[in-house]
C-alpha atoms as a PDB file:
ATOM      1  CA  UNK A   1      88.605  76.904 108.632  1.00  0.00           C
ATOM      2  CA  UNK A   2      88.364  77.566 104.796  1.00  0.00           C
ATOM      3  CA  UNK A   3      91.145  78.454 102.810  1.00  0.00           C
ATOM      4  CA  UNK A   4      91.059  80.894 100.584  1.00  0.00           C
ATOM      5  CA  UNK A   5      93.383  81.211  97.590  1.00  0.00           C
ATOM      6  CA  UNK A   6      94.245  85.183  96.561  1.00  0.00           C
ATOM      7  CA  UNK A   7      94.833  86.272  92.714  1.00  0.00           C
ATOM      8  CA  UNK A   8      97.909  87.961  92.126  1.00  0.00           C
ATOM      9  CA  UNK A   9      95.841  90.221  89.457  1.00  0.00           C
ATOM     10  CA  UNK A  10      93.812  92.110  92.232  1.00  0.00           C
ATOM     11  CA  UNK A  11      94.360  95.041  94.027  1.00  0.00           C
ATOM     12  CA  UNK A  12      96.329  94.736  96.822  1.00  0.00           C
ATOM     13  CA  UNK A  13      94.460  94.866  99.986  1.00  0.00           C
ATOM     14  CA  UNK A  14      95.952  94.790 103.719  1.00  0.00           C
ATOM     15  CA  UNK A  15      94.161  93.279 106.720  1.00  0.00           C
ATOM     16  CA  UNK A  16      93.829  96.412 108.117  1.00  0.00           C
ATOM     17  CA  UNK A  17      91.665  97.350 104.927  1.00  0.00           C
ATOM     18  CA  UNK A  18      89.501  94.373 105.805  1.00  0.00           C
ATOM     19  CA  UNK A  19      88.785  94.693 109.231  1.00  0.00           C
ATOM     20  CA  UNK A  20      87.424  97.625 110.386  1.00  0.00           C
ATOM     21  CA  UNK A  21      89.250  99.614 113.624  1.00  0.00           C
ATOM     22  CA  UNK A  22      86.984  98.742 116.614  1.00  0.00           C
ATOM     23  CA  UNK A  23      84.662 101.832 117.812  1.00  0.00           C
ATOM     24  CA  UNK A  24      84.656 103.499 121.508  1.00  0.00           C
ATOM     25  CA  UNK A  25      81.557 102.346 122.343  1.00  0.00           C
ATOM     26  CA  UNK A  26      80.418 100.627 126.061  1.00  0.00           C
ATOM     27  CA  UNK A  27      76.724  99.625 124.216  1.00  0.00           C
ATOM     28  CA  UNK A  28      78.523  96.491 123.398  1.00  0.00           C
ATOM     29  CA  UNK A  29      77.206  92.762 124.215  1.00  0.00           C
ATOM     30  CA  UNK A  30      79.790  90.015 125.299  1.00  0.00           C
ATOM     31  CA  UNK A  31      79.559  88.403 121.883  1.00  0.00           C
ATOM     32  CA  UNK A  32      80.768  91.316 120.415  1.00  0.00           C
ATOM     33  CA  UNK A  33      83.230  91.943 122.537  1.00  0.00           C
ATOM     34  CA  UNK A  34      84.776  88.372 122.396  1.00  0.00           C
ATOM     35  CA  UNK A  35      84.860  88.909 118.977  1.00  0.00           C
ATOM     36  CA  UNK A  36      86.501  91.897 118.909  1.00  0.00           C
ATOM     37  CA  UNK A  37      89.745  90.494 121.395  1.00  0.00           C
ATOM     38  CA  UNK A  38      89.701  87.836 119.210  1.00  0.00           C
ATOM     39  CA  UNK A  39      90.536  89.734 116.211  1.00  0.00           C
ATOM     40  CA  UNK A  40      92.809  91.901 117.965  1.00  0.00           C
ATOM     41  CA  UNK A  41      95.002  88.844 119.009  1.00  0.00           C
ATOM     42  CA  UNK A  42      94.907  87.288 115.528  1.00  0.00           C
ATOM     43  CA  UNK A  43      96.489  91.030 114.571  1.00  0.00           C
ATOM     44  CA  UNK A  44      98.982  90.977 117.061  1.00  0.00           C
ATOM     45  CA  UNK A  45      99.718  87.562 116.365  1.00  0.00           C
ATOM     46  CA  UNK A  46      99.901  88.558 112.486  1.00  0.00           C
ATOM     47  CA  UNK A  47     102.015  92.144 113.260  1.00  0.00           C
ATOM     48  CA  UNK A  48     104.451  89.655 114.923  1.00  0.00           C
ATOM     49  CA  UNK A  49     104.905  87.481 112.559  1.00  0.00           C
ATOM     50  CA  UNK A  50     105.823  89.708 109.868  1.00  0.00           C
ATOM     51  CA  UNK A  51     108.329  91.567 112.506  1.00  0.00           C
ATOM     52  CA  UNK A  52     110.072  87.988 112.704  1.00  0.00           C
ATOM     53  CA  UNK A  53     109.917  87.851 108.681  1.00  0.00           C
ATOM     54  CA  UNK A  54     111.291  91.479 108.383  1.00  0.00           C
ATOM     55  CA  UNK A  55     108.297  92.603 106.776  1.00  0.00           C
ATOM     56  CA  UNK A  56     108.029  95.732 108.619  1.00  0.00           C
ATOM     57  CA  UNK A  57     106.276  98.243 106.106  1.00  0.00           C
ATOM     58  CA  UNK A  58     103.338  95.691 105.790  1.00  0.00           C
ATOM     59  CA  UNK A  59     103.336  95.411 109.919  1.00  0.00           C
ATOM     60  CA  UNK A  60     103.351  98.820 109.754  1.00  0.00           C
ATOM     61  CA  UNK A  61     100.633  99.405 107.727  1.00  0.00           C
ATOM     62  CA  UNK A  62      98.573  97.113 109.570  1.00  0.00           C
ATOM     63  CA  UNK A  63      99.426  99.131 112.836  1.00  0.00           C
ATOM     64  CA  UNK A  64      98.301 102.293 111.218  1.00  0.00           C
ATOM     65  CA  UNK A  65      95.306 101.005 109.829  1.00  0.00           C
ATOM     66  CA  UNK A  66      94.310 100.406 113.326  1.00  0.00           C
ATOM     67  CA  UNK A  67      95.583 103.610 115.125  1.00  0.00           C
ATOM     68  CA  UNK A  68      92.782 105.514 116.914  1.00  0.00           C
ATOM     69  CA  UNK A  69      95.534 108.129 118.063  1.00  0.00           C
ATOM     70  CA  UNK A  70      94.362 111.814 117.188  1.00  0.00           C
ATOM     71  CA  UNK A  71      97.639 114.289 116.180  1.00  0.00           C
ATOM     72  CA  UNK A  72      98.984 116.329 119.182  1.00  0.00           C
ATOM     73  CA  UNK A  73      97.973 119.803 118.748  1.00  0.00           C
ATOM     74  CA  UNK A  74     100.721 122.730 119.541  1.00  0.00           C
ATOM     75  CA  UNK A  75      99.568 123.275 123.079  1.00  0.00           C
ATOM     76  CA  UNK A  76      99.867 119.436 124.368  1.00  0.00           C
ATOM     77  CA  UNK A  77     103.272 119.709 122.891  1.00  0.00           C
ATOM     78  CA  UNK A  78     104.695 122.642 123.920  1.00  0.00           C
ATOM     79  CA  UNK A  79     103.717 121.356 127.645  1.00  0.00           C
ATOM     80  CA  UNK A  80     105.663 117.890 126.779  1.00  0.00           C
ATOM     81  CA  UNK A  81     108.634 120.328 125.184  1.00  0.00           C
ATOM     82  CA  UNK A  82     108.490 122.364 128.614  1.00  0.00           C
ATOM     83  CA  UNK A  83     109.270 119.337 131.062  1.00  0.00           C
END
């Protein structure tokens, strides 16, 4: 692995800026796939990490980086509100 050293004077850029969220999509070889788990662990493993540190607006931003979630619209809530 290389090491990479990171200026203080640039812009401030979050792993979630530099990995792109992974797209629905089942036209996807093995390779890709591997790679794709194996970025997702190195995530996790990173979100935890910074939990432990109690860095938890830069885990946070991570997490939402990677969110696929769509908003709730008023009709799927009002049927969670009506339970």
């Amino acid at each position: 692995m290389e090491k990479t050293k990171v200026k203080k004077a640039t812009s401030h850029k979050s792993d979630s800026d530099s990995v792109p969220a992974p797209e629905k999509s089942e036209n996807l070889t093995a390779e890709e796939k591997e790679k794709l788990a194996k970025e997702e662990k190195r995530l996790r493993n990173k979100v935890a990490s910074l939990i432990k540190k109690q860095k938890k607006q830069q885990a946070l931003g991570i997490v939402k980086g990677r969110d696929q979630a769509k908003p709730w619209g008023q009709e799927a809530q009002a049927k969670v509100c009506d339970i």
